[in-house]
Protein backbone atom coordinates (compact mmCIF):
# COMPACT_ATOMS: atom_id res chain seq x y z
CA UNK A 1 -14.61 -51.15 -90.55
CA UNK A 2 -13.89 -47.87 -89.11
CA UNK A 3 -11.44 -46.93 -91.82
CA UNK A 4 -14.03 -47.98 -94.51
CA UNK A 5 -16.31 -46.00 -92.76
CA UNK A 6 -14.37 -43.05 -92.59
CA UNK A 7 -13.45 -43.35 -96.32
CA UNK A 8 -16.75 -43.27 -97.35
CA UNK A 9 -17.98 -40.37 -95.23
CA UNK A 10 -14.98 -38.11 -97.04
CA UNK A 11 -15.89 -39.47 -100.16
CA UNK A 12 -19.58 -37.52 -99.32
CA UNK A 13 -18.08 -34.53 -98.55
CA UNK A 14 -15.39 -34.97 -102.13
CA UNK A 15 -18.69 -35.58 -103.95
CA UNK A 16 -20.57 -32.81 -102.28
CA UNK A 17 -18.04 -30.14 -102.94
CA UNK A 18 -16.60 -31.69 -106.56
CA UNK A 19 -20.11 -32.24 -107.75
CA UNK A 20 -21.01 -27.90 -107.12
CA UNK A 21 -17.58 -27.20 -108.24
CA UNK A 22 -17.84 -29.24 -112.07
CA UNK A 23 -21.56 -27.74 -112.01
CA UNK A 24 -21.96 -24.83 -113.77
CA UNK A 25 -25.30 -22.61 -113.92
CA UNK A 26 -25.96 -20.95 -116.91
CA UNK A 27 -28.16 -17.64 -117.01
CA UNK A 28 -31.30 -18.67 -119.05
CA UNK A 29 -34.56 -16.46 -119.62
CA UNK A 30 -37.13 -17.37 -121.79
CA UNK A 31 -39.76 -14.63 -122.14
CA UNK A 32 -43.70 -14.08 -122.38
CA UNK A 33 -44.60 -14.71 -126.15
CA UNK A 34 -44.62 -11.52 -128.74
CA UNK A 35 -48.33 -9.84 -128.75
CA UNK A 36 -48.81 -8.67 -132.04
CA UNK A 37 -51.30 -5.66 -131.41
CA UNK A 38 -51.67 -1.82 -131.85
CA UNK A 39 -48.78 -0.51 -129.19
CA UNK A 40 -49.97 1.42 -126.10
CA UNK A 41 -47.20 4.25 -126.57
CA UNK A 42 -46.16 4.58 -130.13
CA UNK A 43 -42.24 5.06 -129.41
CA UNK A 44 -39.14 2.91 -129.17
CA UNK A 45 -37.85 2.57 -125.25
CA UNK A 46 -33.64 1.93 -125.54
CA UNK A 47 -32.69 -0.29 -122.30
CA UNK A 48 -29.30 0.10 -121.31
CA UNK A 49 -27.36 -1.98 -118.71
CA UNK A 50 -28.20 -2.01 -115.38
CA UNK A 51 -25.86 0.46 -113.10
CA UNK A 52 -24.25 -2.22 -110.71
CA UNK A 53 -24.60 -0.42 -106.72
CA UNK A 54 -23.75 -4.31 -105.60
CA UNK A 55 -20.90 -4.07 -102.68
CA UNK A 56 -18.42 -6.23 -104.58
CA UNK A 57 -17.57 -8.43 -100.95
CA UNK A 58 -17.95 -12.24 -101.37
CA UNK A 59 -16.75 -14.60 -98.26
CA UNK A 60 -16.71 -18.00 -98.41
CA UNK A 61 -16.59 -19.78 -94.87
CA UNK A 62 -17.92 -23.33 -95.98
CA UNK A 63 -14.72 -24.84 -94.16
CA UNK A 64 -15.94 -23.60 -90.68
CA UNK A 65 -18.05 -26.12 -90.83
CA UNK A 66 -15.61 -28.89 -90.18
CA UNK A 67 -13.77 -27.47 -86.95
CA UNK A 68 -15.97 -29.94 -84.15
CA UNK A 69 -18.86 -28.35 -82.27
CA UNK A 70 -19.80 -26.01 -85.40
CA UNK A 71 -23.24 -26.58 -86.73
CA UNK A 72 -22.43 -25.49 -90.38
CA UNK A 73 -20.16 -23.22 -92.94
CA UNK A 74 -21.54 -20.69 -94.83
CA UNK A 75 -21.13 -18.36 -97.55
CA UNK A 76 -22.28 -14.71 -98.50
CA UNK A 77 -21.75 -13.16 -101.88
CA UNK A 78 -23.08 -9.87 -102.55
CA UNK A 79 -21.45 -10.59 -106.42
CA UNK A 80 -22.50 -14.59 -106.41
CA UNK A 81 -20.99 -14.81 -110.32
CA UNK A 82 -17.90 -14.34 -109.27
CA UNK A 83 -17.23 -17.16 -107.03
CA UNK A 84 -15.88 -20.05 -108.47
CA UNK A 85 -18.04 -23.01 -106.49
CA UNK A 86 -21.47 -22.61 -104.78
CA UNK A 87 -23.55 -24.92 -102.24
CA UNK A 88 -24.52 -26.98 -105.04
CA UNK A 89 -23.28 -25.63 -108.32
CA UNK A 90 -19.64 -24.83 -109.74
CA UNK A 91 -19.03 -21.59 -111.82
CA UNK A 92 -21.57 -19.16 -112.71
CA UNK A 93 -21.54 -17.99 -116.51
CA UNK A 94 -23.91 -15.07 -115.51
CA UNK A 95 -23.20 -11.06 -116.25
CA UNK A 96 -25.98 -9.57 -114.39
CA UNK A 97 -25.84 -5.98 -115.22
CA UNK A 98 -26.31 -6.64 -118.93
CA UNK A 99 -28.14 -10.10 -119.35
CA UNK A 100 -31.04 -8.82 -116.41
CA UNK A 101 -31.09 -5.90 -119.27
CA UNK A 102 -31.81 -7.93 -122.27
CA UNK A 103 -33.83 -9.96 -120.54
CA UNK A 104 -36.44 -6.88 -119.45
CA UNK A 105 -36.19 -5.17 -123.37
CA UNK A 106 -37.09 -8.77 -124.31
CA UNK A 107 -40.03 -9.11 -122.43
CA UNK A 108 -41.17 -5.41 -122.80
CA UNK A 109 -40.56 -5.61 -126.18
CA UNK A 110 -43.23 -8.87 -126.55
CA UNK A 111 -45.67 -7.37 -124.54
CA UNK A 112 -46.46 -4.86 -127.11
CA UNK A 113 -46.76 -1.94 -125.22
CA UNK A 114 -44.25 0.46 -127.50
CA UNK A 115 -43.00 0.30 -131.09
CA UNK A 116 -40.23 -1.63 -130.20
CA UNK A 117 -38.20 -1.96 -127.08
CA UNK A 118 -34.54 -2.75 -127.30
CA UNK A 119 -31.11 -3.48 -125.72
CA UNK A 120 -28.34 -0.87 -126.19
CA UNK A 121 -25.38 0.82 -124.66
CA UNK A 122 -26.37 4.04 -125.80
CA UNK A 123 -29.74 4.97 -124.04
CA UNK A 124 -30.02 7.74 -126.85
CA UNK A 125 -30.99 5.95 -129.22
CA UNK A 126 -34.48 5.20 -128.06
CA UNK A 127 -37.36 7.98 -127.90
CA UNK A 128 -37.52 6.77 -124.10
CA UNK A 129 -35.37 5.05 -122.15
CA UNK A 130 -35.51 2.61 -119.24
CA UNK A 131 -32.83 3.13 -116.86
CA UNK A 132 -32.29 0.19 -114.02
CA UNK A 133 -30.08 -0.16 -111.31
CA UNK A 134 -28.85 -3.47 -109.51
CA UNK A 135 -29.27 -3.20 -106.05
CA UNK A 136 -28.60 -6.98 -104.97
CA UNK A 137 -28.16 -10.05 -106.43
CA UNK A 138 -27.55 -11.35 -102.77
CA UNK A 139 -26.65 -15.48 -102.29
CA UNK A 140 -26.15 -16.95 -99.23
CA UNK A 141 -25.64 -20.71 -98.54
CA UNK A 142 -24.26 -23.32 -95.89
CA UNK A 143 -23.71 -26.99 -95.71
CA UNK A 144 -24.91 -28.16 -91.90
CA UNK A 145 -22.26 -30.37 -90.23
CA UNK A 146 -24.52 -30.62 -87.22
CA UNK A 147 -21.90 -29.95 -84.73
CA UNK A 148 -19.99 -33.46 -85.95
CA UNK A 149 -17.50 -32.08 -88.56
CA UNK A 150 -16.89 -34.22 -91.09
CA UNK A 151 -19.14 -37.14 -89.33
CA UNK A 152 -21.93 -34.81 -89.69
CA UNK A 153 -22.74 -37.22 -93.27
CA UNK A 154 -23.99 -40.35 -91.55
CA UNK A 155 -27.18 -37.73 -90.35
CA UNK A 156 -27.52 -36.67 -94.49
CA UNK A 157 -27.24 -40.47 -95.07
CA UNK A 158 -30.10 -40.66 -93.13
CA UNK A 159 -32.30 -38.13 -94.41
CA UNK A 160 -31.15 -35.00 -92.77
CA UNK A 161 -30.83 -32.08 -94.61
CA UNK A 162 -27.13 -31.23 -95.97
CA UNK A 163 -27.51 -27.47 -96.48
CA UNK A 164 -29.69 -24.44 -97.22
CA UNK A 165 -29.16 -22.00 -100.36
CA UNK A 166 -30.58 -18.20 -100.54
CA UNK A 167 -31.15 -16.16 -103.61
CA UNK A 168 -31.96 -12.27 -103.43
CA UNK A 169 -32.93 -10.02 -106.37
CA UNK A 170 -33.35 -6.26 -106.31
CA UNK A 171 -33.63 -3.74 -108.99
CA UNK A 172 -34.98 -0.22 -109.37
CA UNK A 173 -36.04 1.15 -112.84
CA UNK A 174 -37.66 4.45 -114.16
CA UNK A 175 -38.37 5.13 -118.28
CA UNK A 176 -37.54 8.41 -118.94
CA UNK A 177 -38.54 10.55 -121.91
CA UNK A 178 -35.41 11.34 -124.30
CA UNK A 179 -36.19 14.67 -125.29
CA UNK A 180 -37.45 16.32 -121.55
CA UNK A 181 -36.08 14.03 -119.36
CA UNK A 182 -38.95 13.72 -117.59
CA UNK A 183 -39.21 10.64 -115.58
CA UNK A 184 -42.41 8.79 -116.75
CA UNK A 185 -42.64 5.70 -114.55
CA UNK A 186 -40.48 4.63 -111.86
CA UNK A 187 -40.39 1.42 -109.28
CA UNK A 188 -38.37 -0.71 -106.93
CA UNK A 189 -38.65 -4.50 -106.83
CA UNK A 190 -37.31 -7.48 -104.56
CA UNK A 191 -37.68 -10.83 -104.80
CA UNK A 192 -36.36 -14.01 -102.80
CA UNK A 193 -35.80 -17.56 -102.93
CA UNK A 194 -35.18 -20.25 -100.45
CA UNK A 195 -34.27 -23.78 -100.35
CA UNK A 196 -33.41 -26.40 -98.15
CA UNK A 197 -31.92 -29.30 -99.89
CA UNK A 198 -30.29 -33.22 -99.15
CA UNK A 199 -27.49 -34.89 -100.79
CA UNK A 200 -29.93 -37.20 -102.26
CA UNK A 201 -31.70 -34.21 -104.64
CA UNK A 202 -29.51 -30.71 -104.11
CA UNK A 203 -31.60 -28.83 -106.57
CA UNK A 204 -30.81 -25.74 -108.34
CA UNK A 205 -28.90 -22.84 -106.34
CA UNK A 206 -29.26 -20.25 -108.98
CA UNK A 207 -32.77 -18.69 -109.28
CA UNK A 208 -31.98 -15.07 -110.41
CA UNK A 209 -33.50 -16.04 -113.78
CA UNK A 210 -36.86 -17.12 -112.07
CA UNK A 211 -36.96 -14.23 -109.28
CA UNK A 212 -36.52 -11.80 -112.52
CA UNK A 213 -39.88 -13.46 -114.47
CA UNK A 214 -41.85 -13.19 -110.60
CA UNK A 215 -40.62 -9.31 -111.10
CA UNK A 216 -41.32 -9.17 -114.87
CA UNK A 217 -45.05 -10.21 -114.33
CA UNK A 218 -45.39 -6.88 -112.09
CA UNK A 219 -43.32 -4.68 -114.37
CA UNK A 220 -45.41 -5.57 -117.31
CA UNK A 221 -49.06 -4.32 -116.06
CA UNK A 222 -47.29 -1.37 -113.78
CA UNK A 223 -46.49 -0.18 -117.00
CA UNK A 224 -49.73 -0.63 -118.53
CA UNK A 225 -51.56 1.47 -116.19
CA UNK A 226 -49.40 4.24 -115.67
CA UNK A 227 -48.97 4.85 -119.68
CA UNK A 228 -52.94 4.34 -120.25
CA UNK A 229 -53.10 8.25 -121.11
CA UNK A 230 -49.58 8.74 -122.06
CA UNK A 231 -50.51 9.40 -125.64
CA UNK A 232 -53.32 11.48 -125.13
């Protein structure tokens, strides 16, 4: 009984970790509908890929969780895409300095505030540009062993909770005009998602899509108000 037992609780922790590692996330953005309406500032804005300042340091401690008398292993990736297995997902097919990018000329390009808005390399070729920089795309996570190594299952079993996943987004951008340089508009934002999650329903461990839309919804009327007089 004991060896069926222990059989099945390494089968939980094979299914755990096989399960995130055969699960890949896939960077998805859908943006706010195109409003068709006389444009706020009557030039095109170029958006160019975001500089990356990320610290390029990953580590990946999950198996400190099974030594006895440790509560959990963790993980903390300052560059999540490039890990190969998450908390509860496999490989990442994400590029964050360029698909964050396309995502924010998409969505300023709908709102309908300029011309057009689009995604280049070549910030020239817009009358204005919008410049970004990627501060942190931060992603922590840990599976909880409860002090009981491997035998911490039987307590997820029961309804404990198996782990905890952390997503962090921050980004700075500024539009500058093309022929002065001057910077028109600039702002910081952060946004952050938590989750605890069970073996039973792990969720979704990637959220950068959904932290960029929460930022999106800010960008979009920041940029309203400050280029209210901009033509005049």
């Amino acid at each position: 009984m004991k060896k069926i037992l222990m059989l099945l609780i390494l089968g939980v922790f094979a299914a755990l970790i096989s399960s995130g590692c055969s699960t890949q996330r896939v960077w998805t953005y859908k943006s706010d509908p195109y409003v068709k309406t006389e444009p706020l500032v009557n030039k095109s804005v170029a958006v160019a890929p975001l500089a990356d300042n990320r610290e390029n340091v990953n580590h990946n401690l999950i198996a400190i969780g099974y030594i006895p008398l440790m509560p959990f292993g963790w993980m903390n990736m300052n560059t999540p895409e490039g890990g190969q297995a998450h908390v509860a997902s496999g490989l990442w097919l994400f590029k964050p300095p360029e698909d964050i990018a396309k995502a924010i000329a998409e969505e300023i390009n709908n709102s309908g505030i300029f011309r057009e808005a689009f995604f280049t390399n070549r910030a020239s070729e817009g009358e204005l540009s919008l410049r970004g920089n990627l501060k942190s795309t931060y992603y922590h996570g840990n599976i909880i062993t409860y002090c009981m190594s491997i035998y911490g299952a039987y307590l997820w079993f029961i309804g404990l909770p198996a782990g905890i996943y952390e997503n962090n987004l921050e980004i700075s951008l500024e539009l500058v005009e093309g022929s002065t340089g001057k910077v028109l508009w600039n702002e910081t934002y952060k946004k952050e998602f938590s989750k605890t999650f069970w073996i039973y329903a792990p969720g979704a461990d990637f959220r950068y899509d959904q932290l960029l839309k929460e930022i999106m919804k800010e960008v979009i009327p920041s940029l309203k108000n400050k280029l209210a007089n901009y033509q005049k």
